[in-house]
Protein backbone atom coordinates (compact mmCIF):
# COMPACT_ATOMS: atom_id res chain seq x y z
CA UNK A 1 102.11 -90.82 61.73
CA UNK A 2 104.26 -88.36 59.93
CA UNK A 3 106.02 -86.93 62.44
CA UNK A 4 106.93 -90.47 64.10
CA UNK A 5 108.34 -91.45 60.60
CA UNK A 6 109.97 -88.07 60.76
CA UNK A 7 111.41 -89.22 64.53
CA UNK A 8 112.92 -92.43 63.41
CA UNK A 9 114.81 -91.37 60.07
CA UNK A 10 115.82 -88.10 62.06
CA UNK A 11 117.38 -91.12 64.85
CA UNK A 12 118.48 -93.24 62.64
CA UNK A 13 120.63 -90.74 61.01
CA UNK A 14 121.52 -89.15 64.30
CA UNK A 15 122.81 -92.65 65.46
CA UNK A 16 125.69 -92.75 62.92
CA UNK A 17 123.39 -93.49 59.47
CA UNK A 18 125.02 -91.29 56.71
CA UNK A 19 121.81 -90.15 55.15
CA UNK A 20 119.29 -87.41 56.09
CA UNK A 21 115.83 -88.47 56.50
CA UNK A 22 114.39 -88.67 52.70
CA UNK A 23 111.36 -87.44 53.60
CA UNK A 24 109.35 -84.10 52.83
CA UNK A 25 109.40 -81.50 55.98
CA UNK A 26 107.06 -79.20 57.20
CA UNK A 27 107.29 -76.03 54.53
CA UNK A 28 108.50 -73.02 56.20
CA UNK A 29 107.46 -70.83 52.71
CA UNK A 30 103.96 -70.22 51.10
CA UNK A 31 103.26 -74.18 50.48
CA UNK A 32 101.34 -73.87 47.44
CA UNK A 33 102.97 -74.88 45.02
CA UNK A 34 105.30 -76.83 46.74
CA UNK A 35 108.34 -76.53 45.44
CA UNK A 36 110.98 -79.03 44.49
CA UNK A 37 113.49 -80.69 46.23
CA UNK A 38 116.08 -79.03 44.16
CA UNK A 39 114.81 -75.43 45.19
CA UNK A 40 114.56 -75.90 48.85
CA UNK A 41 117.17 -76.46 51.99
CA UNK A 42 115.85 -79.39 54.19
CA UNK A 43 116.50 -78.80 57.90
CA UNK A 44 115.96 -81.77 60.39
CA UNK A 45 116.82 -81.75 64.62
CA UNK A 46 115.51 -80.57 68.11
CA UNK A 47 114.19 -76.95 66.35
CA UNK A 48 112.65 -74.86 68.78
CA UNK A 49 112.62 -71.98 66.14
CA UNK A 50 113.41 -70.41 62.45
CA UNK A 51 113.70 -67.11 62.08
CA UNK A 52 111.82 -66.60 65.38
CA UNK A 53 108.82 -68.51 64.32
CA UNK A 54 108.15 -71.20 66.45
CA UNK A 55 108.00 -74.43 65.33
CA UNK A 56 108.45 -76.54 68.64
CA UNK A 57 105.40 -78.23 67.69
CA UNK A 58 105.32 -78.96 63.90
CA UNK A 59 107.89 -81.83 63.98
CA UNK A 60 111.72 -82.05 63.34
CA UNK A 61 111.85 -81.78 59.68
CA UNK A 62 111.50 -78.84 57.76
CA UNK A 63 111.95 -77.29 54.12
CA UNK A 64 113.10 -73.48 53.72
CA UNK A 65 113.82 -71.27 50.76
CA UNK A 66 117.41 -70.80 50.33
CA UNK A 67 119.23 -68.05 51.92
CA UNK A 68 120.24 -67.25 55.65
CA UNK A 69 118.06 -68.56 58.50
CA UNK A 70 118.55 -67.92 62.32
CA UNK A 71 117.74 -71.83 63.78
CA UNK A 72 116.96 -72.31 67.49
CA UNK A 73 117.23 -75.53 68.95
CA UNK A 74 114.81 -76.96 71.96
CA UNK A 75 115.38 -77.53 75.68
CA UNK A 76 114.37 -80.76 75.86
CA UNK A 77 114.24 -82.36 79.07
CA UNK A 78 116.71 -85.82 78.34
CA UNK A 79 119.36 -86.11 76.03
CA UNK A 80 119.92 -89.76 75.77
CA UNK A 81 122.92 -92.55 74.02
CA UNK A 82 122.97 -95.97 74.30
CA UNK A 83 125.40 -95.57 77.23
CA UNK A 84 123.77 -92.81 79.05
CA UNK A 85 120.72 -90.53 79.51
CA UNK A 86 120.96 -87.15 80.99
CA UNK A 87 118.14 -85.65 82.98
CA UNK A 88 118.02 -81.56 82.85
CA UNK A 89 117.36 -79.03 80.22
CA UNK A 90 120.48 -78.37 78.08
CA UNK A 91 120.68 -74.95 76.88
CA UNK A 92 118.90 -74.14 73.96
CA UNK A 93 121.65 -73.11 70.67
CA UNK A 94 121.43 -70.51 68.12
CA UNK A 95 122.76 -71.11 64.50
CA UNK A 96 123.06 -68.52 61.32
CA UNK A 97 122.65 -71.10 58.70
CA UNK A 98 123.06 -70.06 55.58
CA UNK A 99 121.22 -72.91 53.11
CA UNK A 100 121.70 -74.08 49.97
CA UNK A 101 118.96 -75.08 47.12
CA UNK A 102 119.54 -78.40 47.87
CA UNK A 103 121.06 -79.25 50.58
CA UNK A 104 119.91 -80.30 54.08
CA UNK A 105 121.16 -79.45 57.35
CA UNK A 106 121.14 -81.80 60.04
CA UNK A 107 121.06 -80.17 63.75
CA UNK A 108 122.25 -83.14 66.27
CA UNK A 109 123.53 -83.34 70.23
CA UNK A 110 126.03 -85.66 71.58
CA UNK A 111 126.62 -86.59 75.00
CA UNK A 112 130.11 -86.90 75.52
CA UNK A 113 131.24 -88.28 78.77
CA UNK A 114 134.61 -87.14 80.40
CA UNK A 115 136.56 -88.19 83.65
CA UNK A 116 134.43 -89.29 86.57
CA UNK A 117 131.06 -87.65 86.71
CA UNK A 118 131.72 -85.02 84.05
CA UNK A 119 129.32 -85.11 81.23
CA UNK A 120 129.11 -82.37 78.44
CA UNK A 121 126.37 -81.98 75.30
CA UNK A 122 127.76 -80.41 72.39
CA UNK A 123 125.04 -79.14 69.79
CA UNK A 124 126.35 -78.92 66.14
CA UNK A 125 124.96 -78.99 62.80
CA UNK A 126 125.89 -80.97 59.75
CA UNK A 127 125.81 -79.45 56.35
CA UNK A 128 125.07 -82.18 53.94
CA UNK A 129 124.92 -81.50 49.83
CA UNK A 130 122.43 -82.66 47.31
CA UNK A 131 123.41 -86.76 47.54
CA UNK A 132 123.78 -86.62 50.85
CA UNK A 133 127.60 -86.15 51.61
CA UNK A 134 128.66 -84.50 54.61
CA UNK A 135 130.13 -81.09 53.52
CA UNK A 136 130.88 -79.22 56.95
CA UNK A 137 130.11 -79.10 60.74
CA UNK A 138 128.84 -76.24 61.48
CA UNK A 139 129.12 -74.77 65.37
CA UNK A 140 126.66 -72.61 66.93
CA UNK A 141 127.08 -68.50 66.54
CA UNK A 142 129.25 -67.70 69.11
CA UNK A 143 127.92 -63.67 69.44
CA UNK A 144 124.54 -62.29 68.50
CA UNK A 145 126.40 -60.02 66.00
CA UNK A 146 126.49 -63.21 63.88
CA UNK A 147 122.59 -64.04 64.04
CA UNK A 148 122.24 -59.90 63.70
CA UNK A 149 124.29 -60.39 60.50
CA UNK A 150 122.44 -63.16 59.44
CA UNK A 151 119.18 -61.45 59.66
CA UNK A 152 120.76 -58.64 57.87
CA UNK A 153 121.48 -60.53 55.09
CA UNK A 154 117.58 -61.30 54.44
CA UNK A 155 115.82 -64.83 55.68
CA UNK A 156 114.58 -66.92 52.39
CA UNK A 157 111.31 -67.11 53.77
């Protein structure tokens, strides 16, 4: 039941809704106590993995001490509008995300369609603060030297 409410807010949002899901994720940190809202980065999307952990199978929201995280996203098999659905398995994307107590980071895809046949997925990540305003996009690390770096500069978890 929780993960399906996860699903919808996560689509609803993904679908053009300003807010991030305002619900509690899957903690990524020793749970107990859980901590608050205000002490925590919320990350929601297709996450494969965080910090190599995988956590294919524990949902699409989850809460992370602050501090540098490398995100994966999944290869799912169908990447889907309300125009269009895509059949294949679009590359999975790596992200150095470095979180804020606070804020929540929103991993999306969007099929864009060009000339003729010519479709493209792009995979970015919004950055949204504490009420939910959209601070930056944030692109997927172009070089490993970026998730290297981000590793290097010690995972909150």
């Amino acid at each position: 039941m929780k993960t399906k409410v996860l699903l919808a807010c996560f689509l609803a949002y993904a679908w053009g809704c300003q807010r991030a899901p305002d619900v509690p994720g899957y903690p990524l940190y020793p749970a107990s106590p859980r901590l608050p809202r205000s002490q925590i980065a919320r990350l929601f999307g297709p996450i494969a993995s965080v910090d190599g952990r995988n956590v294919a199978n524990l949902g699409d929201g989850f809460e992370l001490l602050p501090g540098c995280h490398v995100v994966r996203t999944r290869r799912d098999a169908v990447e889907s509008t309300s125009e269009v659905s895509v059949p294949g398995r679009p590359d999975g994307r790596a992200f150095a995300l470095t979180m804020q107590p606070g804020f929540t980071y929103v991993v999306k895809r969007q099929v864009l369609s060009g000339m003729g046949l010519e479709i493209r997925i792009v995979t970015f990540a919004d950055e949204l603060d504490a009420g939910g305003s959209r601070v930056r996009t944030i692109e997927p690390a172009k070089s490993n030297d970026e998730l290297s770096a981000c590793h290097g500069e010690g995972e909150g978890t």
